[in-house]
Protein backbone atom coordinates (compact mmCIF):
# COMPACT_ATOMS: atom_id res chain seq x y z
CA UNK A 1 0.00 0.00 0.00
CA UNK A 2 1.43 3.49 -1.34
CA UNK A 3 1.94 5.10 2.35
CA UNK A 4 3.00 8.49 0.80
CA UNK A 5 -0.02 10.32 1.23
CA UNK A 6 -0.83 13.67 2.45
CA UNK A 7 -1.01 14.30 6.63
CA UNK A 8 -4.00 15.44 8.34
CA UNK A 9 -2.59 18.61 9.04
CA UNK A 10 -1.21 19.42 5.37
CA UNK A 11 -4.75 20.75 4.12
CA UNK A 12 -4.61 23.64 2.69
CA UNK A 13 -7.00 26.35 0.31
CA UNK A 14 -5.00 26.45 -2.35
CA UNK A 15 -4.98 22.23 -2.71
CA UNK A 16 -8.19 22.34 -2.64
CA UNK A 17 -9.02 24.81 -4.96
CA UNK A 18 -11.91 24.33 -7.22
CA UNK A 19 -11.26 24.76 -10.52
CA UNK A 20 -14.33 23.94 -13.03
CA UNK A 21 -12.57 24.40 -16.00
CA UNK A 22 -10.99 20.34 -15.62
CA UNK A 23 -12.34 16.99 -14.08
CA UNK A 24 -10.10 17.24 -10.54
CA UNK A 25 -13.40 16.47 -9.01
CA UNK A 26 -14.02 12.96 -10.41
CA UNK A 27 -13.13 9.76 -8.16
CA UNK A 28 -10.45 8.84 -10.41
CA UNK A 29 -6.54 7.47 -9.77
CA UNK A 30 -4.96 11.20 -10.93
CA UNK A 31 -7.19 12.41 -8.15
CA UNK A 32 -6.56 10.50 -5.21
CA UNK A 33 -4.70 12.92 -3.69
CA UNK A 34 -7.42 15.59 -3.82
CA UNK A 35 -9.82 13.16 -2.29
CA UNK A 36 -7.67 12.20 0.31
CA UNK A 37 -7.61 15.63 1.68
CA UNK A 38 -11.34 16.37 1.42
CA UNK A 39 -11.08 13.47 3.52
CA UNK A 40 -8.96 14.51 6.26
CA UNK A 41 -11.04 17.83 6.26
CA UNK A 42 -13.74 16.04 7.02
CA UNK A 43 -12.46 14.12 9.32
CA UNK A 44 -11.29 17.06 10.93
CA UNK A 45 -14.86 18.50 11.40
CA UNK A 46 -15.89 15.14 12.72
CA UNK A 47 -13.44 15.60 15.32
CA UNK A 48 -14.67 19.16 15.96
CA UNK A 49 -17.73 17.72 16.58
CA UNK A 50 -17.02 14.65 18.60
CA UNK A 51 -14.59 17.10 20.89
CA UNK A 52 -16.74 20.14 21.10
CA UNK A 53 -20.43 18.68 21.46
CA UNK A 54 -20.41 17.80 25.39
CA UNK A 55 -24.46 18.55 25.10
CA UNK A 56 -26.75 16.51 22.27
CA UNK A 57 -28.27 19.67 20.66
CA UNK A 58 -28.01 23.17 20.89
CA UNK A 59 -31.15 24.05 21.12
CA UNK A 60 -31.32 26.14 18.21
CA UNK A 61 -35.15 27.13 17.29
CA UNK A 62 -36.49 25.48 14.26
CA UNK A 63 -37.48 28.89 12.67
CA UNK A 64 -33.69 30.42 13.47
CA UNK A 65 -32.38 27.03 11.30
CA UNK A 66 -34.85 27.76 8.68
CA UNK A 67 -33.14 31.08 7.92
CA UNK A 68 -30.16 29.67 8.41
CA UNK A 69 -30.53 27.64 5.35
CA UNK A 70 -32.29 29.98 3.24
CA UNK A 71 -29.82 32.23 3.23
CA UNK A 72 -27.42 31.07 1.09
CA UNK A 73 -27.52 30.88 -2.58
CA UNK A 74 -26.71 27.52 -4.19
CA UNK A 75 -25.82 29.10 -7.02
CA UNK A 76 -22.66 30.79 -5.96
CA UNK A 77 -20.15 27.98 -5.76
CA UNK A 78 -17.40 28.08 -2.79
CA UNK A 79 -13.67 28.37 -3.73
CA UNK A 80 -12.28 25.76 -1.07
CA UNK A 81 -13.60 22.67 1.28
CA UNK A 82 -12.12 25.39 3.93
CA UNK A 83 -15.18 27.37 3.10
CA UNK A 84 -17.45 24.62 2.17
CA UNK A 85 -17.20 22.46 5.69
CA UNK A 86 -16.94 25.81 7.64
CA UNK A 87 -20.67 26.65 5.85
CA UNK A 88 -21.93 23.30 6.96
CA UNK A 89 -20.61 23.49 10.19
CA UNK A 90 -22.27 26.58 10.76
CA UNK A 91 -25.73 25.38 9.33
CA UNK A 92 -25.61 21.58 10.32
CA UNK A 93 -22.65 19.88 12.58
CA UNK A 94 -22.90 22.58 15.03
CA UNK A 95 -26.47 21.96 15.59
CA UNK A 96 -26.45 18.14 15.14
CA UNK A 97 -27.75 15.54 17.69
CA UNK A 98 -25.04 14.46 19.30
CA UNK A 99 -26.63 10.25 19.50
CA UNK A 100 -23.09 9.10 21.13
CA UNK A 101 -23.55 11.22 23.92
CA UNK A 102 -25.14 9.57 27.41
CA UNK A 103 -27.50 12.46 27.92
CA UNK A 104 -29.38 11.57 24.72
CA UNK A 105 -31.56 9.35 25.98
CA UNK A 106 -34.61 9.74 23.20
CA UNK A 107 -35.48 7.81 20.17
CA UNK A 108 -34.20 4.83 18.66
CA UNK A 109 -30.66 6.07 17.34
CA UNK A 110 -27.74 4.37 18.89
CA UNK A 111 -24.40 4.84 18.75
CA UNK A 112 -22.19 3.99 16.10
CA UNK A 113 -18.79 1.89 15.97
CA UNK A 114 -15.96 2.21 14.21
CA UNK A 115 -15.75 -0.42 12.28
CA UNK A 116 -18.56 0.10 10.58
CA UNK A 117 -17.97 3.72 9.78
CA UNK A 118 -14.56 2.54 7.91
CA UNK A 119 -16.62 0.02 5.91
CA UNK A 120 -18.55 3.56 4.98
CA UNK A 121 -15.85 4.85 3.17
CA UNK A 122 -15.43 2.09 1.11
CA UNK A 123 -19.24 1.90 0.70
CA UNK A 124 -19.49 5.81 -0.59
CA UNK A 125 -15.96 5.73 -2.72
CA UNK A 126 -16.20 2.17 -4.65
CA UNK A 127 -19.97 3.05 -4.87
CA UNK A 128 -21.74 -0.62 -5.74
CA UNK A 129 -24.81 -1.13 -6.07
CA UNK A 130 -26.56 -4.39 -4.95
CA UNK A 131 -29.00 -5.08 -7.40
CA UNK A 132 -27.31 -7.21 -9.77
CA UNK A 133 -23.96 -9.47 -9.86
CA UNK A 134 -22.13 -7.08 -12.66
CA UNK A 135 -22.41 -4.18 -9.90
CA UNK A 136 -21.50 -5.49 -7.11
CA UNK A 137 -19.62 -8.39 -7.97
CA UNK A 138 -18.09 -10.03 -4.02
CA UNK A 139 -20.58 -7.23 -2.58
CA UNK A 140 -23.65 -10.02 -3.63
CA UNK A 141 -22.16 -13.05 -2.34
CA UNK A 142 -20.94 -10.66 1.10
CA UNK A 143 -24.76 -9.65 1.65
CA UNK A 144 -25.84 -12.83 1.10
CA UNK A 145 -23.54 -14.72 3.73
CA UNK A 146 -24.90 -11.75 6.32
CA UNK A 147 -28.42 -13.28 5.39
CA UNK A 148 -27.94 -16.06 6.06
CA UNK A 149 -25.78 -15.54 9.00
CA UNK A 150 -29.22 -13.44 10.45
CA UNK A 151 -31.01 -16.40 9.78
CA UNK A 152 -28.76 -18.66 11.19
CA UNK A 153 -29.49 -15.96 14.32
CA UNK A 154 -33.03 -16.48 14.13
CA UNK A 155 -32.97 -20.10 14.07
CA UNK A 156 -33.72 -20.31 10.72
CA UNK A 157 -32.93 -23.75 8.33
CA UNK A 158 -30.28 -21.94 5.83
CA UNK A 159 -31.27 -24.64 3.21
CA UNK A 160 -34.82 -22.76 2.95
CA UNK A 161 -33.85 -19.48 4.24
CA UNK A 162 -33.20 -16.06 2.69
CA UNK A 163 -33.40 -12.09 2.54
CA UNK A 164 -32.39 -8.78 1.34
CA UNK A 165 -31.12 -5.65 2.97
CA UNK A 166 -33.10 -2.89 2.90
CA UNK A 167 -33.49 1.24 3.84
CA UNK A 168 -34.98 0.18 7.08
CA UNK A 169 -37.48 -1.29 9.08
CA UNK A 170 -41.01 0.31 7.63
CA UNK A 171 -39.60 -1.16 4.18
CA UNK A 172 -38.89 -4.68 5.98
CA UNK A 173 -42.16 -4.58 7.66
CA UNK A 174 -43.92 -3.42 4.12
CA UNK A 175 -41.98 -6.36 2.51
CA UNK A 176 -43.56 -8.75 5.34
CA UNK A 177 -47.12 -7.85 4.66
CA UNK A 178 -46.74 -7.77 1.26
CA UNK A 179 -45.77 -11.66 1.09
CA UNK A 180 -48.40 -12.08 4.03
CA UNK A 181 -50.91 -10.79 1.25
CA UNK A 182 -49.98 -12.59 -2.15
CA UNK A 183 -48.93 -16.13 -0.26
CA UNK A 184 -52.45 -15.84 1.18
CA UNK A 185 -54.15 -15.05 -2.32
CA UNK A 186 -51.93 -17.51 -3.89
CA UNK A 187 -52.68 -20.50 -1.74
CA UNK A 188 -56.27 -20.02 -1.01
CA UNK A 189 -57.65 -18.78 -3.68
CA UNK A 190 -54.89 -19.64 -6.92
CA UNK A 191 -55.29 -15.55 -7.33
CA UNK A 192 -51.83 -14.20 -8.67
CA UNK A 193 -52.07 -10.64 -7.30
CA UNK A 194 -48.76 -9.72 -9.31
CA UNK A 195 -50.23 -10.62 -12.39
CA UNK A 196 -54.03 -9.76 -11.62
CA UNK A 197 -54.36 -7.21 -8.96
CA UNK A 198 -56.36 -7.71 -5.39
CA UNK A 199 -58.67 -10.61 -5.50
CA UNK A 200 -62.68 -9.84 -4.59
CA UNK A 201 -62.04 -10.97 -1.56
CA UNK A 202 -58.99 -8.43 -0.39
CA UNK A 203 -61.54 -6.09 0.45
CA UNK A 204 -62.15 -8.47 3.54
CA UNK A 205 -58.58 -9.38 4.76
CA UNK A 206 -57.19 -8.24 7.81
CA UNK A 207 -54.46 -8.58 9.57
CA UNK A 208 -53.96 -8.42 13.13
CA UNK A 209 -51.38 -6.49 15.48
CA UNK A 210 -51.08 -5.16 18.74
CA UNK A 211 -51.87 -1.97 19.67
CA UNK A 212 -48.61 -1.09 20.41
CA UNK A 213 -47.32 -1.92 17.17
CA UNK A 214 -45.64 0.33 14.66
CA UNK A 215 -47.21 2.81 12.67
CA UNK A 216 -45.68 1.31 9.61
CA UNK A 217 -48.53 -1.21 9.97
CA UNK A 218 -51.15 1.12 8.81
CA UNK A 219 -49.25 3.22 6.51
CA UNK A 220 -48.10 0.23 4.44
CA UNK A 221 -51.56 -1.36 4.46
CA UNK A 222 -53.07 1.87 2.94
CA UNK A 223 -50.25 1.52 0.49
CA UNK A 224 -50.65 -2.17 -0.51
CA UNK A 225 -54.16 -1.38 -1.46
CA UNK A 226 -56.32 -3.20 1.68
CA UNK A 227 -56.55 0.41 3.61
CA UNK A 228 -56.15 0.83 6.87
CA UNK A 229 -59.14 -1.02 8.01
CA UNK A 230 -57.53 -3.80 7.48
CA UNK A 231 -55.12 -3.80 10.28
CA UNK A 232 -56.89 -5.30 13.24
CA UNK A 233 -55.50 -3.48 16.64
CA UNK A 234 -55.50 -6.21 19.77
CA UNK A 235 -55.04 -4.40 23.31
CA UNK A 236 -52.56 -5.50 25.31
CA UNK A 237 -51.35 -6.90 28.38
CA UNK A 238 -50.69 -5.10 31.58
CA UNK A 239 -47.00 -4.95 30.71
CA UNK A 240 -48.12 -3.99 26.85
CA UNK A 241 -47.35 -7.29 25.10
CA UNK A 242 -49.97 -8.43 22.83
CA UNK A 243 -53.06 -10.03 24.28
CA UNK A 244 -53.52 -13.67 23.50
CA UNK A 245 -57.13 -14.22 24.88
CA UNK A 246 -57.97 -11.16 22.98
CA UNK A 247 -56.34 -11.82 20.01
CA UNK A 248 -57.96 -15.29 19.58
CA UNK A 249 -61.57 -13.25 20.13
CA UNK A 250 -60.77 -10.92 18.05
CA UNK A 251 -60.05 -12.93 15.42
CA UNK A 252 -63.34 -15.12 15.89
CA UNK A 253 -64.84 -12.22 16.20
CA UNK A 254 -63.54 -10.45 12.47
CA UNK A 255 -64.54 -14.27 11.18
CA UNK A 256 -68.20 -13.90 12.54
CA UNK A 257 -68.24 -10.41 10.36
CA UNK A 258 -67.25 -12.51 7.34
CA UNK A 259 -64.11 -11.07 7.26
CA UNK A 260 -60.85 -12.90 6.20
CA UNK A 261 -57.75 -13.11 8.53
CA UNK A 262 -54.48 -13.41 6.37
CA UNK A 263 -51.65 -12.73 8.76
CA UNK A 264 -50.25 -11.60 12.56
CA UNK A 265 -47.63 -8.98 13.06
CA UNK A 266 -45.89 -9.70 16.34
CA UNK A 267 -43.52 -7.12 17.63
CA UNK A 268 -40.51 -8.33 19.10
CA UNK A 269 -39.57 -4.82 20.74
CA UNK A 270 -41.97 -2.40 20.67
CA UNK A 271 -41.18 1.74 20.42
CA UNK A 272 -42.82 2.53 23.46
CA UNK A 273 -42.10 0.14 25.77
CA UNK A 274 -39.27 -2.21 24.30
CA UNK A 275 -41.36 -5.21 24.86
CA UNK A 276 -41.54 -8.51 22.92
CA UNK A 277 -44.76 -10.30 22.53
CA UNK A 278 -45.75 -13.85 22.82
CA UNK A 279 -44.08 -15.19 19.94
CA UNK A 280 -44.58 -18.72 20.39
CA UNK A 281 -48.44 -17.92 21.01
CA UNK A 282 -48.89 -16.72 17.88
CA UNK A 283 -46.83 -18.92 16.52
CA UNK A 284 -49.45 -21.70 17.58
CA UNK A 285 -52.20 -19.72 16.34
CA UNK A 286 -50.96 -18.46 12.99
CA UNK A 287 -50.22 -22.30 12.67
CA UNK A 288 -54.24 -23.01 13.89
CA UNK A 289 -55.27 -20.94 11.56
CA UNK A 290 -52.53 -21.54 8.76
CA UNK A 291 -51.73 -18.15 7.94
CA UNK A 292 -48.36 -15.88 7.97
CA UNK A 293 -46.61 -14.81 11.10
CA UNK A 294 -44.96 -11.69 10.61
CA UNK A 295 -41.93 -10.58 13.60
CA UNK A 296 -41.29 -6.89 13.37
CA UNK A 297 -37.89 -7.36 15.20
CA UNK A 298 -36.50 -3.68 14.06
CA UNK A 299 -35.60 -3.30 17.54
CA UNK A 300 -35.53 -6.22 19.60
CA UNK A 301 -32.74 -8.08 17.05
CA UNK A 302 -30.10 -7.75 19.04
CA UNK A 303 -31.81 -9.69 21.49
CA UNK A 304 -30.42 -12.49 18.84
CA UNK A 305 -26.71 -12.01 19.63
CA UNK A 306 -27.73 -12.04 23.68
CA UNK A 307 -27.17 -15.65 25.32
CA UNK A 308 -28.16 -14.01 28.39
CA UNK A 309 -31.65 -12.67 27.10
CA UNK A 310 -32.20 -14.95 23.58
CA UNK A 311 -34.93 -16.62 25.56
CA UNK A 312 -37.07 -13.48 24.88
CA UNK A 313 -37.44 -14.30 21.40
CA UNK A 314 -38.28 -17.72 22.01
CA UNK A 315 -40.62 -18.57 18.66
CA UNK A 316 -39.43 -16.43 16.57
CA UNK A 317 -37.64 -19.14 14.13
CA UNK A 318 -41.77 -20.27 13.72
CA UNK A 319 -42.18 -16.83 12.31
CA UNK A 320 -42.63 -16.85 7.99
CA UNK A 321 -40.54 -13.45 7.94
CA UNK A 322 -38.45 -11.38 10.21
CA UNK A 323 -37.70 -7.50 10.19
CA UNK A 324 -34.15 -6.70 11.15
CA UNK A 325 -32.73 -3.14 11.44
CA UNK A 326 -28.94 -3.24 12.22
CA UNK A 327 -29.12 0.24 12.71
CA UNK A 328 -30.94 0.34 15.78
CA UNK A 329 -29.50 -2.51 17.60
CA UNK A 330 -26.13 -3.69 15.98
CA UNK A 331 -24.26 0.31 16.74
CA UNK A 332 -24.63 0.18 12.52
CA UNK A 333 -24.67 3.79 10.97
CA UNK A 334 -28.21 4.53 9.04
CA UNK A 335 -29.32 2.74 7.09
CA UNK A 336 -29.01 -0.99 7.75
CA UNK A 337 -31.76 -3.14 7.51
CA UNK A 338 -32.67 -6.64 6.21
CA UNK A 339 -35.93 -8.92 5.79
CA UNK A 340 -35.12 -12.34 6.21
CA UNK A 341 -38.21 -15.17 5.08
CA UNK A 342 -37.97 -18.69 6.12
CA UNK A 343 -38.81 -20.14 2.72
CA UNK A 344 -37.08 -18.43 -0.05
CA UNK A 345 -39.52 -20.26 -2.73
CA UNK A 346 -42.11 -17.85 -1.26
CA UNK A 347 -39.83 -14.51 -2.54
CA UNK A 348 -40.53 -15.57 -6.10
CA UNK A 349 -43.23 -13.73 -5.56
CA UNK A 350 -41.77 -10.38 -5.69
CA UNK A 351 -39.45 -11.59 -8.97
CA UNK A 352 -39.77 -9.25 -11.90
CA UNK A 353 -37.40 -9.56 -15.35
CA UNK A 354 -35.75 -6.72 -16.90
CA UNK A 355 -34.25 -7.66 -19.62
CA UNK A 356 -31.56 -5.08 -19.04
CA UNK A 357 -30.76 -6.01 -15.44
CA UNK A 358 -31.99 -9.72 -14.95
CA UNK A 359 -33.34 -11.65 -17.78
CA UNK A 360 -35.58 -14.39 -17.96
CA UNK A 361 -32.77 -16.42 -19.61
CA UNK A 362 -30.29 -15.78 -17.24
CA UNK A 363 -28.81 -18.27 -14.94
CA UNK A 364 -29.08 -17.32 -11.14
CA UNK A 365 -27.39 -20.04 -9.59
CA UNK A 366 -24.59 -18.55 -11.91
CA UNK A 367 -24.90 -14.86 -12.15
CA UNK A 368 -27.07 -14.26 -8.88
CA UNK A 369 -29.13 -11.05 -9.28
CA UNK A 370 -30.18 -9.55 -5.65
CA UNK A 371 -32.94 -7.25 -7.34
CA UNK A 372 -34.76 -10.62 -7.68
CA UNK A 373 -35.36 -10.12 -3.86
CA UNK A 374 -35.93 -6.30 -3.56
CA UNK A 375 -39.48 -4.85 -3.74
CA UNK A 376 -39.01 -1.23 -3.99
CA UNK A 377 -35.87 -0.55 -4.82
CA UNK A 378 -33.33 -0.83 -7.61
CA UNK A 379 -30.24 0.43 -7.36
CA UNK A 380 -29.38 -0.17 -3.63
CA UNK A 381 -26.46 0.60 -1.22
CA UNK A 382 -24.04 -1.97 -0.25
CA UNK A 383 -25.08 -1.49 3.68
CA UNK A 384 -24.26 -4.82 4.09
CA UNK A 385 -20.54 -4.05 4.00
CA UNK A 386 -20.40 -1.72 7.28
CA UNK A 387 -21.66 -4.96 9.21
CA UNK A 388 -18.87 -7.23 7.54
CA UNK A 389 -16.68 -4.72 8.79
CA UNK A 390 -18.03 -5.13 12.58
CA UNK A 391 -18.35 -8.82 12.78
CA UNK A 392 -14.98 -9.06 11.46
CA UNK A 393 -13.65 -6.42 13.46
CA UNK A 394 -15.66 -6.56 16.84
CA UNK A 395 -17.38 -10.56 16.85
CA UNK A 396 -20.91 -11.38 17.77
CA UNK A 397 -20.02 -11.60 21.48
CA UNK A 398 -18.90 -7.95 21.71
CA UNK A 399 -22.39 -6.66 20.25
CA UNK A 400 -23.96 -8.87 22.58
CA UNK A 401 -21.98 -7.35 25.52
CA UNK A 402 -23.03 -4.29 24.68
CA UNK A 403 -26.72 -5.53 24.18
CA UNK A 404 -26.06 -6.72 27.64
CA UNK A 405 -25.02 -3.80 29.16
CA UNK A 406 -27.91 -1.61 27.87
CA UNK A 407 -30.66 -4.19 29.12
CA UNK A 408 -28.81 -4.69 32.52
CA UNK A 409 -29.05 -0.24 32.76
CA UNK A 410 -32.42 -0.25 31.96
CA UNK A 411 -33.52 -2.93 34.70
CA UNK A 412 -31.43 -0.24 37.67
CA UNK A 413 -32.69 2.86 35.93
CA UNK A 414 -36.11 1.36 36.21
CA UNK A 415 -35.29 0.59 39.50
CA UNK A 416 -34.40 3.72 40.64
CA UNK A 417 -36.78 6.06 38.67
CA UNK A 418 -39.62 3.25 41.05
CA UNK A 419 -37.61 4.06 44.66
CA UNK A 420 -38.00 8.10 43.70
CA UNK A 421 -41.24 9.40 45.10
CA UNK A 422 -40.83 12.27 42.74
CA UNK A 423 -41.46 9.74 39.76
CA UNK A 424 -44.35 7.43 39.03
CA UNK A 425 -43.08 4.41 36.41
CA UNK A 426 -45.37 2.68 34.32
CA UNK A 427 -43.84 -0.50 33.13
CA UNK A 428 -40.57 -1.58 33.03
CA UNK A 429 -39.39 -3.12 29.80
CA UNK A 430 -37.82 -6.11 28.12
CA UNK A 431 -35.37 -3.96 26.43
CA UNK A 432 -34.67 -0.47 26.78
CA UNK A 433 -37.49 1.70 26.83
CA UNK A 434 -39.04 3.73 30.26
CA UNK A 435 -42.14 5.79 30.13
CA UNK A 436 -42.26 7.85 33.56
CA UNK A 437 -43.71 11.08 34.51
CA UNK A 438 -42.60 13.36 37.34
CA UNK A 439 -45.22 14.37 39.69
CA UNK A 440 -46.08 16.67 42.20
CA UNK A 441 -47.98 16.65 44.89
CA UNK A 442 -49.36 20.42 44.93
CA UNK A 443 -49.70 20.03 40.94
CA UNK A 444 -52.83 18.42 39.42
CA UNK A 445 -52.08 18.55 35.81
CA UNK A 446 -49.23 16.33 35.51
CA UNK A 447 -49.22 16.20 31.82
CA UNK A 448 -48.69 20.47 31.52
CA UNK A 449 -45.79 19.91 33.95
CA UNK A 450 -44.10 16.78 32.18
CA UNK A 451 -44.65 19.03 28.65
CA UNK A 452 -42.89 21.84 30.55
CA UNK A 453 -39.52 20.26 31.30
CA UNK A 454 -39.68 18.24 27.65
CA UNK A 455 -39.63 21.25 26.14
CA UNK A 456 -37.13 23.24 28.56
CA UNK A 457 -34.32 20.25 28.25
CA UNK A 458 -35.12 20.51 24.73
CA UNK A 459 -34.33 23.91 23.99
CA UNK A 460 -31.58 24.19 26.57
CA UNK A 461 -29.66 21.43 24.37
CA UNK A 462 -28.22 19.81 27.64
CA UNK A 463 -30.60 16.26 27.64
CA UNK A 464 -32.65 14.81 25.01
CA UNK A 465 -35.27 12.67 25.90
CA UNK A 466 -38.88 11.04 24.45
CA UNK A 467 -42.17 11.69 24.68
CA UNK A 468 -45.26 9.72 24.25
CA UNK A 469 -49.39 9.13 25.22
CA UNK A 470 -50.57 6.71 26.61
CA UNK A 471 -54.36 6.53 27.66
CA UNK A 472 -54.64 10.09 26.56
CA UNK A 473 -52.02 10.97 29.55
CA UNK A 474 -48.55 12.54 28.55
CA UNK A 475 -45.45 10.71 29.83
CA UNK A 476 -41.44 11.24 29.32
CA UNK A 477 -39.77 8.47 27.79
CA UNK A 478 -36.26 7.19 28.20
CA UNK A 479 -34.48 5.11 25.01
CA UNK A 480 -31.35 3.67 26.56
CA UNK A 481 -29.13 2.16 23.73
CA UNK A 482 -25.73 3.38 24.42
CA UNK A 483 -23.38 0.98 26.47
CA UNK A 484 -21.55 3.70 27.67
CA UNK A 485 -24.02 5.37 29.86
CA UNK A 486 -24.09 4.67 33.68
CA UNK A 487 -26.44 4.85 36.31
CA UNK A 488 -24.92 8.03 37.40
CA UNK A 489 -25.43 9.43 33.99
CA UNK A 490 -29.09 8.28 34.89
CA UNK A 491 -29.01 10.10 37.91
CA UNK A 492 -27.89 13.43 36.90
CA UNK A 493 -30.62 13.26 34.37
CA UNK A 494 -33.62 12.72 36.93
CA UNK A 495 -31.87 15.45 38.67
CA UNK A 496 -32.27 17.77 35.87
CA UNK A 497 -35.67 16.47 35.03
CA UNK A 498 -36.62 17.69 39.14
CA UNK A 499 -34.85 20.88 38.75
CA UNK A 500 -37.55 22.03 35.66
CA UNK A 501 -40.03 20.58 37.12
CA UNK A 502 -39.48 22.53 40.42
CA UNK A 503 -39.43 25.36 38.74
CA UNK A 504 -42.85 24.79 36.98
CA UNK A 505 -45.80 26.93 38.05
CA UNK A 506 -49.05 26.48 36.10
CA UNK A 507 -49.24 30.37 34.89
CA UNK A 508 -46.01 29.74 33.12
């Protein structure tokens, strides 16, 4: 490897001018050196931001970014990357959640490692793209043995098994109910719904999740055609997993209405609460009623890697199809997702020819064409590659640690936010979610007082945490996926929380 490359430090204007007038912009050997040093600029600015960030947002007001932006004129081209990343720092970096940081403890964006933001630089410079063999070349055969290592996860027979990566988990989950559909179609009623559109009888299907299931549900139903009436919500529990008395009444009851159950979406991990539903329940009575189990796993994947707390997803390998989102639970920059089925026969269903990309005539067994798998998209990012680079770098039992480690905080934050009279918990979760409020005695509306210090940690920058309803009552929400937060982060965040909410009178 050629070692003589330009330092870090060696950056200068004049380098980097920009000079339209030739091609010194193209990824191209006579350029390397140019892109090195946009490189190490970058880097630079990452470190700016890793060093300089010790809160997760600024607090900037959404109106004050807006004008930010506006301001500038893309027309009027910048003479060096000294003024280019010094813009962008201005308008974005500086004002950037900070997701590494302890005191974020909000929505489902983890941490990253490094290992798979190396395998991003390959990903952006080589630039494959997945769909077919002449593109991607090792990149096909790479995303395929990550498939099947998932499935391996899930407990899945890797003779039958198979899967794509995807943009995320709403694409998984559309892919999921999408098969849930046509299998159904094809099986009971010999209606190709590729080929012919929704049967007669589509208008009756339904499909049936828990109410604490992801919006995705509904959204991709209404796209698919059956409408959101079709997705069938089932209360749950007392610890919000999925009701099994009620979901087999429910069901009867949908039947007695002359409607048509097709499939069950059980969520292993849920946004809210981080919980896993029954999945060998459902199992039994998707099996009962011989119809498609669906696991919307976005989240609770990682419980995969976890020999300590694998037993939560006990069933799962019954389910027909699986979502998977590396990016929330394997530390994987966005976006890294997959949808893994347990039959691959039943993802001929989604096959289409192009004669330009993946002809009838051609051999798959010899050029393999992933776009054969892939329901809405083509050309498609070789995400795959970022978690080659953290198995390889990091092993299964090091993600699992740090699974570990984030479960294990949750159970003593939970613990402690239910010992603190100035907190009421509401359930404590299988994974990593808390909903809370703080109260007060001398204060009756608890949700104006839990919407006051939301919005003051907000806009002070200094914590970042959730938000959610539940019964029509507002609660704060922690999301606790980063391994390096301890309970006396924890701590100094209820403290903050108490300080606002001290201060809260209801005229303000």
């Amino acid at each position: 490897m050629n070692n003589n490359i330009t330092s870090p430090g060696a950056l200068t204007d004049s380098v980097l001018y920009q000079d339209s007038g030739n091609f010194e912009n193209i990824f191209h050997p006579g350029n390397y050196h140019h892109y090195r040093n946009a490189i190490n600029a970058t880097a630079d600015l990452v470190q700016e931001f890793l060093y300089r960030n010790t809160q997760p947002f600024s607090g900037i007001e959404a109106k004050e970014m807006k004008g930010k932006v506006q301001e500038i004129d893309l027309n009027q081209k910048l003479s060096s990357y000294h003024e280019l990343l010094s813009e962008v720092d201005d308008i974005y970096v500086k004002h950037a959640t900070a997701f590494h940081l302890p005191q974020y403890v909000a929505h489902l964006n983890c941490p990253v490692v490094i290992p798979a933001l190396a395998g991003e630089i390959l990903v952006s410079a080589i630039n494959s793209s997945q769909d077919t063999y002449d593109q991607s070349a090792g990149g096909t055969f790479m995303e395929r043995k990550l498939i099947d290592w998932t499935a391996d996860q899930i407990g899945y027979d890797l003779n039958d098994s198979d899967g794509v990566f995807t943009a995320g988990g709403s694409q998984s989950n559309l892919m999921g109910l999408v098969m849930m559909r046509d299998c159904f179609s094809q099986k009971r009623y010999h209606h190709n719904i590729k080929a012919d559109g929704l049967p007669p009888e589509a208008d009756r299907f339904r499909i049936f999740v828990s109410d604490k299931s992801h919006f995705s549900n509904l959204k991709n139903a209404s796209i698919m055609g059956l409408g959101e009436k079709s997705i069938v919500k089932v209360p749950t529990d007392e610890r919000f997993h999925m009701d099994i008395s009620l979901l087999k009444k429910y069901m009867k009851r949908e039947e007695q209405m002359g409607n048509i159950p097709i499939g069950i979406v059980a969520t292993a991990g849920t946004t809210d609460f981080g919980n896993v539903d029954p999945l060998d329940d459902i199992a039994d009575i998707a099996e009962q009623y011989q119809i498609w189990m669906h696991v919307d796993a976005a989240y609770g994947c990682a419980l995969l890697l976890s020999e300590k707390y694998r037993y939560l997803l006990n069933g799962i390998e019954r389910a027909d199809s699986v979502t998977v989102d590396y990016h929330k639970s394997f530390f994987q920059p966005i976006s890294s997702s997959a949808f893994i089925v347990k039959n691959k026969r039943e993802l001929l269903i989604l096959k289409h020819h192009a004669d330009y990309l993946n002809p009838k005539e051609m051999d798959e067994e010899e050029i393999p064409a992933q776009i054969n798998k892939s329901i809405t998209q083509s050309t498609r990012r070789f995400d795959a590659l970022k978690l080659w680079f953290t198995l390889r770098m990091m092993g299964k039992e090091q993600l699992a640690e740090y699974t570990d480690t984030v479960i294990d905080l949750t159970k003593d934050t939970a613990l402690i936010i239910s010992e603190d009279p100035d907190f009421e918990l509401l359930s404590d979760s299988d994974l990593s979610v808390l909903v809370f409020r703080y109260t007060r005695p001398d204060i009756a509306d608890t949700d104006a007082l839990n919407q006051f210090i939301k919005m003051k940690l907000f806009y002070s920058g200094e914590i970042m945490l959730a938000s959610t309803k539940v019964n029509g009552n507002f609660y704060l929400k922690f999301t606790l996926l980063n391994p390096i937060t301890t309970t006396e982060d924890i701590r100094q965040i209820l403290n903050k929380i108490k300080l606002h909410g001290k201060d809260f009178s209801p005229e303000k």
